[in-house]
C-alpha atoms as a PDB file:
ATOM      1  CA  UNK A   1      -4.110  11.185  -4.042  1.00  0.00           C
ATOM      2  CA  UNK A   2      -3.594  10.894  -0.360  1.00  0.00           C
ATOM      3  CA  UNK A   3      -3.719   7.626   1.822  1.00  0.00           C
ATOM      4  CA  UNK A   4      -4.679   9.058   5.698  1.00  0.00           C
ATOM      5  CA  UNK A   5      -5.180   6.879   8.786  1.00  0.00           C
ATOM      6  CA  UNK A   6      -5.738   7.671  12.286  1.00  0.00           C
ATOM      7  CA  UNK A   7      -6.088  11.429  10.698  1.00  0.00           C
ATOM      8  CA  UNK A   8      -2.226  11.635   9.988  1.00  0.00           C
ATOM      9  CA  UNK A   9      -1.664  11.196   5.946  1.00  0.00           C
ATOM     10  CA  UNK A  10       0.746   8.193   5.377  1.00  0.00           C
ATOM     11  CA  UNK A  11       1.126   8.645   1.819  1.00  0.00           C
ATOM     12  CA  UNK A  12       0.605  10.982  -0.967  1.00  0.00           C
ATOM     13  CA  UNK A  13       1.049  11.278  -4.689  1.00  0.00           C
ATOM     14  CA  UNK A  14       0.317  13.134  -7.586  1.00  0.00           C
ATOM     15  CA  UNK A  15       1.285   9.349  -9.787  1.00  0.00           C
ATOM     16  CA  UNK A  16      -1.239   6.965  -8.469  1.00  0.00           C
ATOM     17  CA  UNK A  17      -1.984   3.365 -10.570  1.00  0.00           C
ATOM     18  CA  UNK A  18      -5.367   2.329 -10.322  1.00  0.00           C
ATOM     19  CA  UNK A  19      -5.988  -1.332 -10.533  1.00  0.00           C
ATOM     20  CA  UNK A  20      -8.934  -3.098  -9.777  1.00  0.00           C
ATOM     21  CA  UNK A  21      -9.950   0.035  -7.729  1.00  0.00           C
ATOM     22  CA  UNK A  22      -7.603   0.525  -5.236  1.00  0.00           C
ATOM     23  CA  UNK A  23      -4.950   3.126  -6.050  1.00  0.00           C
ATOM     24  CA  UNK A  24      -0.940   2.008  -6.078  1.00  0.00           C
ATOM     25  CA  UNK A  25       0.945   4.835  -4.871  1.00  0.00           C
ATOM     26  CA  UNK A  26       4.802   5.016  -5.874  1.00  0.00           C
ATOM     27  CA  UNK A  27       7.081   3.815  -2.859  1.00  0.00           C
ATOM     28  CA  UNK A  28       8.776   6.766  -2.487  1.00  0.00           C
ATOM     29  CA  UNK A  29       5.111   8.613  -1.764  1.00  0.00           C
ATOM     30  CA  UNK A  30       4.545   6.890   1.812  1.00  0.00           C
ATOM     31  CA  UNK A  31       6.012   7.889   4.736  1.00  0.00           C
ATOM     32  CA  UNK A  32       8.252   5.459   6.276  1.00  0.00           C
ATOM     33  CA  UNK A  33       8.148   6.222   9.712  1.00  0.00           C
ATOM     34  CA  UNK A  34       4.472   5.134   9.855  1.00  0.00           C
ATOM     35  CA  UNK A  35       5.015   1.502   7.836  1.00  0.00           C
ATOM     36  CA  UNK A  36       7.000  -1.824   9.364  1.00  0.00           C
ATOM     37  CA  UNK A  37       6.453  -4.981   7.669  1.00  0.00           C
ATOM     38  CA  UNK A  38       4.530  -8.009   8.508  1.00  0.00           C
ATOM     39  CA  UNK A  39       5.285 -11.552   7.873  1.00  0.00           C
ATOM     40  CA  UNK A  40       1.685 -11.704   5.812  1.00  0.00           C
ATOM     41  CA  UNK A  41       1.942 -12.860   2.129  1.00  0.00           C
ATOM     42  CA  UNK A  42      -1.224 -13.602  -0.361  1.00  0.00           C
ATOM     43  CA  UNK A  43      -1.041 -14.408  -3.710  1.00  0.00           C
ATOM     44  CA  UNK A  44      -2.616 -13.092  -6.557  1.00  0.00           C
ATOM     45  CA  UNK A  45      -3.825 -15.543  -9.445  1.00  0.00           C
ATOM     46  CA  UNK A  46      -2.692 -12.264 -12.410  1.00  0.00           C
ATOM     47  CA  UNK A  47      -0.429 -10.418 -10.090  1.00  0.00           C
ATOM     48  CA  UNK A  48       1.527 -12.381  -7.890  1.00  0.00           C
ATOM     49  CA  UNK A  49       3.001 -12.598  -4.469  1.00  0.00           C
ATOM     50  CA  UNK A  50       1.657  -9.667  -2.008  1.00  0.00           C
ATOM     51  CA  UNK A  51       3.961  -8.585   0.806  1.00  0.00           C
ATOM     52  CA  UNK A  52       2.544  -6.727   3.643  1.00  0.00           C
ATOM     53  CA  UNK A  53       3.153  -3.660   5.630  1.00  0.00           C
ATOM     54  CA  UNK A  54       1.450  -2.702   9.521  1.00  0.00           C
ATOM     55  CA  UNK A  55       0.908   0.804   9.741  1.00  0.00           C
ATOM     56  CA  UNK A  56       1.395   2.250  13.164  1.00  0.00           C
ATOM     57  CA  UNK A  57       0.282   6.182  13.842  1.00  0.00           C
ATOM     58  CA  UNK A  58       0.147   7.333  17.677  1.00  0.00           C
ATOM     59  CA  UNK A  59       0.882   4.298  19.073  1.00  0.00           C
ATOM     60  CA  UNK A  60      -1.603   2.632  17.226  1.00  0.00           C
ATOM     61  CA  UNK A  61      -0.971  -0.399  14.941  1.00  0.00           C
ATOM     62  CA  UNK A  62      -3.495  -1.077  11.572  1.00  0.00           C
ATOM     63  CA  UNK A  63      -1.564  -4.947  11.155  1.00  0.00           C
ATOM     64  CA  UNK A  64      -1.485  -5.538   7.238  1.00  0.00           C
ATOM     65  CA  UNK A  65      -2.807  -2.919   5.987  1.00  0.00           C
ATOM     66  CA  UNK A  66      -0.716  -1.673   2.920  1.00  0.00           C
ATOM     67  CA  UNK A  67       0.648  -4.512   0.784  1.00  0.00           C
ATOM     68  CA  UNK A  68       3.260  -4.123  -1.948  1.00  0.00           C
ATOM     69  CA  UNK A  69       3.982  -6.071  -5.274  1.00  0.00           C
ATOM     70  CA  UNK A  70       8.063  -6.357  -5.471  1.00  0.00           C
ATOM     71  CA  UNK A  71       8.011  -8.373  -7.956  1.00  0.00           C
ATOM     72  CA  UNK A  72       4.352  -8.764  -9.739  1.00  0.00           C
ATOM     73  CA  UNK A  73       3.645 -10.771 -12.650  1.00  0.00           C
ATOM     74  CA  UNK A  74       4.897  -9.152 -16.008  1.00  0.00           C
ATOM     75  CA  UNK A  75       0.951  -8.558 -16.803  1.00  0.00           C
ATOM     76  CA  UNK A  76       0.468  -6.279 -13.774  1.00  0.00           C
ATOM     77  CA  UNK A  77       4.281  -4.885 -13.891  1.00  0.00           C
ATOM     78  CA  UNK A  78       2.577  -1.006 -14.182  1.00  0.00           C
ATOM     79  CA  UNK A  79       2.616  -1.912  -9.767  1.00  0.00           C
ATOM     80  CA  UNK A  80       5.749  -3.039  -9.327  1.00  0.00           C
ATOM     81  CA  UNK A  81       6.940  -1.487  -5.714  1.00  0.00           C
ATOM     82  CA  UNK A  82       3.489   0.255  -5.650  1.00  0.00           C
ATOM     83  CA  UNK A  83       1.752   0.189  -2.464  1.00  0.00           C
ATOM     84  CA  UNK A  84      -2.053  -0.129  -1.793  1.00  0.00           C
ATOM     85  CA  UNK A  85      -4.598   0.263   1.523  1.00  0.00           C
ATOM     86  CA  UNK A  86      -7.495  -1.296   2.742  1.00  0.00           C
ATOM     87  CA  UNK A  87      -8.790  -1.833   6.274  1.00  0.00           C
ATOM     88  CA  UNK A  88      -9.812   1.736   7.444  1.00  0.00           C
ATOM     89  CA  UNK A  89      -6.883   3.844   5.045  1.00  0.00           C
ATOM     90  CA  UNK A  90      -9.106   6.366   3.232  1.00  0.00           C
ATOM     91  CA  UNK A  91      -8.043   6.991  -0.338  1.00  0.00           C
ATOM     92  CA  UNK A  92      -8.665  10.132  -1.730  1.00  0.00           C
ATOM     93  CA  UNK A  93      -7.897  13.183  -3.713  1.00  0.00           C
END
């Protein structure tokens, strides 16, 4: 699976978790010259507290859009330090 925005791929990995459709990609499978965090939490009723990354690629910044489970609920522990996308990061194989 690959993660792309802004045409540049940000992550990539071979050991993607699916859950509740978006794909969790290993943290060691993005690219951490293209991620900074953000102050933005959410919580999860199952999973648990969401921290959130900005993605910036050619001087331009996607705010919150990957968010990471550090330390998820023992029923969605398969995520633990996985990362996810939304808002514009196309998913794909």
């Amino acid at each position: 699976m690959k993660a792309v925005w802004n045409n540049v791929t940000i992550a990539e990995s071979n050991n993607t978790v699916e859950v509740e459709g978006n794909h969790y990609f290993p943290l060691s499978a993005i690219k951490p010259a293209f991620f900074s965090d953000s102050a933005h939490t959410t919580t999860c009723g199952w999973k648990g507290l969401a921290n959130y990354f900005n993605i910036e690629v050619d001087g331009k910044t996607n705010p919150n859009a990957a968010w990471i489970y550090k330390t998820p609920s023992d029923a969605a522990s398969q995520i633990k330090n996985h990362v996810a996308f939304w808002k514009g990061v196309v998913v794909s194989q």
